[in-house]
N, C-alpha and C. Protein backbone atom coordinates (compact mmCIF):
# COMPACT_ATOMS: atom_id res chain seq x y z
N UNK A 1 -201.05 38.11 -64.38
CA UNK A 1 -201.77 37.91 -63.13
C UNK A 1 -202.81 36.82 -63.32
N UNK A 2 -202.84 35.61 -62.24
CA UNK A 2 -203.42 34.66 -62.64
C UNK A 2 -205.01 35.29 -62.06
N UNK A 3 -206.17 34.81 -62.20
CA UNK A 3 -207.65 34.45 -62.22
C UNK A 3 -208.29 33.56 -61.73
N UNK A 4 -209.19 33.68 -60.26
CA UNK A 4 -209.77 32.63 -59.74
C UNK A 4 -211.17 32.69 -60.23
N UNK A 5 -211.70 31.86 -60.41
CA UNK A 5 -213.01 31.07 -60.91
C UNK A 5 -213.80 30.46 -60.05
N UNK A 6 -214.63 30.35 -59.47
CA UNK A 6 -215.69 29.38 -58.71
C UNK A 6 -216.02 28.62 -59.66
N UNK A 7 -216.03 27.18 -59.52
CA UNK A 7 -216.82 26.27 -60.02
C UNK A 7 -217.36 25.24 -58.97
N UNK A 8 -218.34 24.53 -59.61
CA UNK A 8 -219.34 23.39 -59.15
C UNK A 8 -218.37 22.89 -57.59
N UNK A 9 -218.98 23.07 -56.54
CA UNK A 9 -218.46 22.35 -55.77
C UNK A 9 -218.59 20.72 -55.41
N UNK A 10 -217.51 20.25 -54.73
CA UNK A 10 -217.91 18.35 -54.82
C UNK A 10 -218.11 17.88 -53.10
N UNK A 11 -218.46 16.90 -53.05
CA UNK A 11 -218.45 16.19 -52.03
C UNK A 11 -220.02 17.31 -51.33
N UNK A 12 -220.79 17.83 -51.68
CA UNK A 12 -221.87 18.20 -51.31
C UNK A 12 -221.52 20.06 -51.04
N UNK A 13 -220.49 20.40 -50.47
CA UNK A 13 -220.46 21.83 -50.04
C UNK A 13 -218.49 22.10 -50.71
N UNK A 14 -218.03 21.29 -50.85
CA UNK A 14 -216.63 21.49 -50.73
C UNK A 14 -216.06 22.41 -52.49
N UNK A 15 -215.41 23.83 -52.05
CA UNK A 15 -215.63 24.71 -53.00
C UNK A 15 -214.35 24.50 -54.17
N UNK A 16 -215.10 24.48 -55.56
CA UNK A 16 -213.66 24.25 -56.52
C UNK A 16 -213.58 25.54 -57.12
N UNK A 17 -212.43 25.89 -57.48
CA UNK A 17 -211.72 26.73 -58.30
C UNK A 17 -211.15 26.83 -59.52
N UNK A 18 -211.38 27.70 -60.65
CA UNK A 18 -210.25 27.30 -61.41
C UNK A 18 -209.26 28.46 -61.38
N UNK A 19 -207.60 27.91 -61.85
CA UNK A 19 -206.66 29.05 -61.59
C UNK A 19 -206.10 28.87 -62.69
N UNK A 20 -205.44 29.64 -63.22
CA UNK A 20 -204.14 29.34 -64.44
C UNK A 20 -204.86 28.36 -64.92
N UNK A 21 -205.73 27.85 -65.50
CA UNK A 21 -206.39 26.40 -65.92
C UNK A 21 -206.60 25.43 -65.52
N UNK A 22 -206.21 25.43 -64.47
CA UNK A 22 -206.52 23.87 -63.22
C UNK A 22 -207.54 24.34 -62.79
N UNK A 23 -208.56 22.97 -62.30
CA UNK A 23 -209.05 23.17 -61.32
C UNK A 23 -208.28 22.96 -59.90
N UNK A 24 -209.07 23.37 -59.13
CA UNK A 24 -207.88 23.34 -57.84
C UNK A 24 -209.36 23.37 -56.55
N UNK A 25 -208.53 22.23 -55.51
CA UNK A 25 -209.18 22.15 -54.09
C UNK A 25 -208.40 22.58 -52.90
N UNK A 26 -209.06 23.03 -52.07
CA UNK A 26 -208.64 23.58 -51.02
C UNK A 26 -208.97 22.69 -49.85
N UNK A 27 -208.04 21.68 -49.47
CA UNK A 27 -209.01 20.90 -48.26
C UNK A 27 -207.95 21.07 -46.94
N UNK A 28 -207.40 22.27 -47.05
CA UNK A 28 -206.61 21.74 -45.61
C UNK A 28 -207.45 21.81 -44.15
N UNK A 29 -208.78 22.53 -44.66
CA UNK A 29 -209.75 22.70 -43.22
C UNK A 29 -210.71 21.38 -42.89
N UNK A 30 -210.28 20.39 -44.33
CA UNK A 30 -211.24 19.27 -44.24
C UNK A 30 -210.90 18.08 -43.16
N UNK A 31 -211.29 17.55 -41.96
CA UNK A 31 -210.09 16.96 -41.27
C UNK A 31 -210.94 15.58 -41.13
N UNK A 32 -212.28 15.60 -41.41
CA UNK A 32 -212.95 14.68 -40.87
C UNK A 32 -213.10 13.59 -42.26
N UNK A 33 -212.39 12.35 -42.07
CA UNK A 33 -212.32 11.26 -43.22
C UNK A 33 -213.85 10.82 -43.27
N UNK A 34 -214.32 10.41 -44.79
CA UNK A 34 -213.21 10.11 -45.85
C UNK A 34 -213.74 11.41 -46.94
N UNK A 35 -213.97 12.47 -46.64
CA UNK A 35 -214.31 13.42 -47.52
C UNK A 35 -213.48 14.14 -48.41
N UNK A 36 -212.14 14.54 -47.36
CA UNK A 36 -211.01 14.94 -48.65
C UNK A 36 -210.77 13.86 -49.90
N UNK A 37 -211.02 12.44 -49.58
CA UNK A 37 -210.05 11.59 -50.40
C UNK A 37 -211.83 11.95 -51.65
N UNK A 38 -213.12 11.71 -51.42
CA UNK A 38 -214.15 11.91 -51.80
C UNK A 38 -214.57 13.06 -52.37
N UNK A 39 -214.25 13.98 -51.95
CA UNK A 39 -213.77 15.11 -52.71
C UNK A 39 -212.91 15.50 -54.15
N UNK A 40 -211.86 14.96 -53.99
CA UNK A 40 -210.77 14.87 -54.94
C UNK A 40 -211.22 13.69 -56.11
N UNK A 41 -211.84 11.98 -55.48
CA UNK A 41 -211.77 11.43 -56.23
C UNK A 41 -213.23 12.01 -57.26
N UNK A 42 -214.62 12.52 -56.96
CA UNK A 42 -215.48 13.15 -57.40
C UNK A 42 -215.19 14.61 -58.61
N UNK A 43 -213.83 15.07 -57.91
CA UNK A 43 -213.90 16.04 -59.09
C UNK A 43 -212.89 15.13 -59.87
N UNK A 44 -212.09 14.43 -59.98
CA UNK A 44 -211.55 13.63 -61.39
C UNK A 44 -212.12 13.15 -62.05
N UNK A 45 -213.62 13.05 -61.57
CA UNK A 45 -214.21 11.78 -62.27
C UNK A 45 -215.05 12.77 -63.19
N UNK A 46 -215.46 13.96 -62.89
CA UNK A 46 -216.50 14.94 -63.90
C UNK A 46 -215.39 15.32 -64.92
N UNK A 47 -216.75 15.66 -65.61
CA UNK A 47 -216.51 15.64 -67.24
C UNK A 47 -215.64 16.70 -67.69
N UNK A 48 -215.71 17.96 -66.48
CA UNK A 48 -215.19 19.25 -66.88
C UNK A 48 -213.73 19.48 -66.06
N UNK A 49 -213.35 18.04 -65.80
CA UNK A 49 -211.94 18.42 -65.11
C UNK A 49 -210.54 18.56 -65.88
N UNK A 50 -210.70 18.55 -66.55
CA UNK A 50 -209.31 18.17 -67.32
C UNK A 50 -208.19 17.49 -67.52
N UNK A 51 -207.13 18.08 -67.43
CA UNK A 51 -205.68 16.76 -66.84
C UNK A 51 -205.30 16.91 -66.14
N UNK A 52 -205.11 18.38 -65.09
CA UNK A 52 -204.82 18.88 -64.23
C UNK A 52 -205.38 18.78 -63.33
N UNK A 53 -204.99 19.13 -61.84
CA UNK A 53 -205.95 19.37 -60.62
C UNK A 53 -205.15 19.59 -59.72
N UNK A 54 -204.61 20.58 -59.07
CA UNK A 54 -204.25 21.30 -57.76
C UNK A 54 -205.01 21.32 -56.76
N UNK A 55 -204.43 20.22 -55.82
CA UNK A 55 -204.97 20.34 -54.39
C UNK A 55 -204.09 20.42 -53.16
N UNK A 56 -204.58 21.52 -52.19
CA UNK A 56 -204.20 21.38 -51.12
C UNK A 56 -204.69 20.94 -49.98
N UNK A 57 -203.43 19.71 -49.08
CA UNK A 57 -204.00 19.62 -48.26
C UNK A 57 -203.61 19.52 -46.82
N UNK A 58 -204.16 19.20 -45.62
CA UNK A 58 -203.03 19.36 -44.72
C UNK A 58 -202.06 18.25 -44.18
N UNK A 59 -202.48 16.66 -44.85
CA UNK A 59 -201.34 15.57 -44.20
C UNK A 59 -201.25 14.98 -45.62
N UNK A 60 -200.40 14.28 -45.64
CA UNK A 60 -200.16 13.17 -47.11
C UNK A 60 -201.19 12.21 -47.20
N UNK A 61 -202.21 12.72 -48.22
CA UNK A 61 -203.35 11.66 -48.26
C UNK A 61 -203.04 10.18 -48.84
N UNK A 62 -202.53 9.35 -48.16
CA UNK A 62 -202.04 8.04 -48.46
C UNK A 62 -203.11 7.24 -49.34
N UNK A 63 -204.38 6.98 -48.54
CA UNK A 63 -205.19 6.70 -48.63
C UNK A 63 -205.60 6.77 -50.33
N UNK A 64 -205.87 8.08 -50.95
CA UNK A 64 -205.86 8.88 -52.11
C UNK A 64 -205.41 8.11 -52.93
N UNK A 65 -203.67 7.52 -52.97
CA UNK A 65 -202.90 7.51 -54.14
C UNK A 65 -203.58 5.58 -54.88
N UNK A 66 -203.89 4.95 -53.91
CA UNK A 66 -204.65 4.19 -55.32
C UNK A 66 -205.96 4.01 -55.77
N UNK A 67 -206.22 5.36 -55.00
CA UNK A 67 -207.95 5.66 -55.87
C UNK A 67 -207.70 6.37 -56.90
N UNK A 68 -206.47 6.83 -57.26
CA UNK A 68 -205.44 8.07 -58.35
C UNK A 68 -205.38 7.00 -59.34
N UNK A 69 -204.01 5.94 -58.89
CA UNK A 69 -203.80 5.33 -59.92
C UNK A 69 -205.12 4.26 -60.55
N UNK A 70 -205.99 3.91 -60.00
CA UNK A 70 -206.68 3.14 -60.76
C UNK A 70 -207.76 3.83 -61.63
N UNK A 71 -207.77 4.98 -61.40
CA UNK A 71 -208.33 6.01 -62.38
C UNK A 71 -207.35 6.63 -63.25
N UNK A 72 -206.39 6.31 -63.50
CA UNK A 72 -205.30 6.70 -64.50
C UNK A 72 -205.01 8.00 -64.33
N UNK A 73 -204.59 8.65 -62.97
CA UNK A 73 -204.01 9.71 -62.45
C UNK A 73 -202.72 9.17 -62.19
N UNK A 74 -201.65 10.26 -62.38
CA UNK A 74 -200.47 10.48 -61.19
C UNK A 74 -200.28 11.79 -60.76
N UNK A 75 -199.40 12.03 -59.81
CA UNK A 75 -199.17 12.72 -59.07
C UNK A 75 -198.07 13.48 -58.96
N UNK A 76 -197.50 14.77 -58.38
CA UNK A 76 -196.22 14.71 -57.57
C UNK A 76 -196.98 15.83 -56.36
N UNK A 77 -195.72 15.61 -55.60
CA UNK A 77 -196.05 16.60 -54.26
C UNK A 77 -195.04 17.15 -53.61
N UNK A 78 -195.32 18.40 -53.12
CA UNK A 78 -194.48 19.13 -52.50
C UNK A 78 -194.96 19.94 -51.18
N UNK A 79 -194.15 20.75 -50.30
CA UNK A 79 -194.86 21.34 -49.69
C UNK A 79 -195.38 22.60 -49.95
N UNK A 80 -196.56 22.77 -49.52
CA UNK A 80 -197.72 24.06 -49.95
C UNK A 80 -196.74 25.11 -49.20
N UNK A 81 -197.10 26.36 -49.61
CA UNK A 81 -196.31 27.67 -48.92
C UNK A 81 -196.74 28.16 -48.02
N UNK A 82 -198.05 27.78 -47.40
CA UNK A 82 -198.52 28.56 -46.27
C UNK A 82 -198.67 26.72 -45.44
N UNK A 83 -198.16 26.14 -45.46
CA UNK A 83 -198.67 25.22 -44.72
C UNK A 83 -199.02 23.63 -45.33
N UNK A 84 -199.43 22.20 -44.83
CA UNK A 84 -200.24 21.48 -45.61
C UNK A 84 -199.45 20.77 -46.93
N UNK A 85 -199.57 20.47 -47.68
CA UNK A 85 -198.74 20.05 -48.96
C UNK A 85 -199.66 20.47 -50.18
N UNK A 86 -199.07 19.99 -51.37
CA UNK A 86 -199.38 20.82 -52.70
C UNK A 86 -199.48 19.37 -53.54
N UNK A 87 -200.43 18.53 -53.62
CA UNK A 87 -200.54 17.58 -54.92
C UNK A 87 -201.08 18.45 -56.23
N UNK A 88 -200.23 18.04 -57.08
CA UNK A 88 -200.71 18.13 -58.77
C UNK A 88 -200.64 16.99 -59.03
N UNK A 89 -202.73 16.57 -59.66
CA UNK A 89 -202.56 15.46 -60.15
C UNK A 89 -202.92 15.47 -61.56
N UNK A 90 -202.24 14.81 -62.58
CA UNK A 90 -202.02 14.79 -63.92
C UNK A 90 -202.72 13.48 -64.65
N UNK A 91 -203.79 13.83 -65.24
CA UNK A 91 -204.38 12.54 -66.07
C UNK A 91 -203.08 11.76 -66.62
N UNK A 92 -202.83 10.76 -66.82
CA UNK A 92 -202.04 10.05 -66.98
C UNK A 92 -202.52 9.36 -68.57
N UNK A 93 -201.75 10.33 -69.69
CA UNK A 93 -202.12 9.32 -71.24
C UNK A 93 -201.91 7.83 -71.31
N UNK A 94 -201.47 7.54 -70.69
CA UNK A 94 -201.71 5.56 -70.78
C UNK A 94 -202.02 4.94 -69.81
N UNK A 95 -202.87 5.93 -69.60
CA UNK A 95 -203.98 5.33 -68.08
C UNK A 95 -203.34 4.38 -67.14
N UNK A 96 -201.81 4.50 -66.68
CA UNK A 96 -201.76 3.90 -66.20
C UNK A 96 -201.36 3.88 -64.29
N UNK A 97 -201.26 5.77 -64.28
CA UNK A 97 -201.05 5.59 -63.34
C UNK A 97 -199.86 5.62 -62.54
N UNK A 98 -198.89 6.52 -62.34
CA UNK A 98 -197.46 6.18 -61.76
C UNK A 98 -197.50 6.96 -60.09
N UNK A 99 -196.32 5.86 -59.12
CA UNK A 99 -196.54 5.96 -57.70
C UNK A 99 -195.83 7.78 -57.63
N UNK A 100 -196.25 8.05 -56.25
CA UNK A 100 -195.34 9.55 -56.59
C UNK A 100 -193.91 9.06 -55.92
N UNK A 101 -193.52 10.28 -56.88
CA UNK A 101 -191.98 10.26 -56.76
C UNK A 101 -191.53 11.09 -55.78
């Protein structure tokens, strides 16, 4: 049975989690730009994120994917189960960054 965690929230109020070892965001209630993409790019950038990061959200954050790759993230995505979609983004070991597939 997995374990939720509260941690440090980003973007001023926006709440993180950790689960199974990811941190993980919840933004499908976030609708007003550019806070989801500000959100997401703020927790990659702290010290305590890891390689992982599960976020949900509710449209394909386009916007997102080359604030990802130039921070040496990639991605994949699918759709979330209640709704919204499901990015896992993965530090990328040769910082370089790949488009999603």
């Amino acid at each position: 049975m997995s374990e939720t965690v509260e941690c440090k929230p980003v973007a001023g109020d926006v709440p993180v989690f950790r689960e199974d070892g990811a941190l993980c965001l919840d933004l499908r209630g976030i609708d007003t730009p550019p806070k989801p993409l500000v959100a997401v790019v703020e927790l990659i950038e702290r010290a305590d994120t890891g390689d992982t990061v599960r976020v949900l959200i509710a449209r394909d954050p386009v916007n997102l994917y080359p604030e990802l790759i130039e921070r040496g993230w990639s991605w994949t995505k699918e759709p979330a189960k209640d709704g919204g979609l499901l990015l896992i983004l993965a530090r990328d070991a040769s910082q370089g960054g790949n488009p999603a597939r």
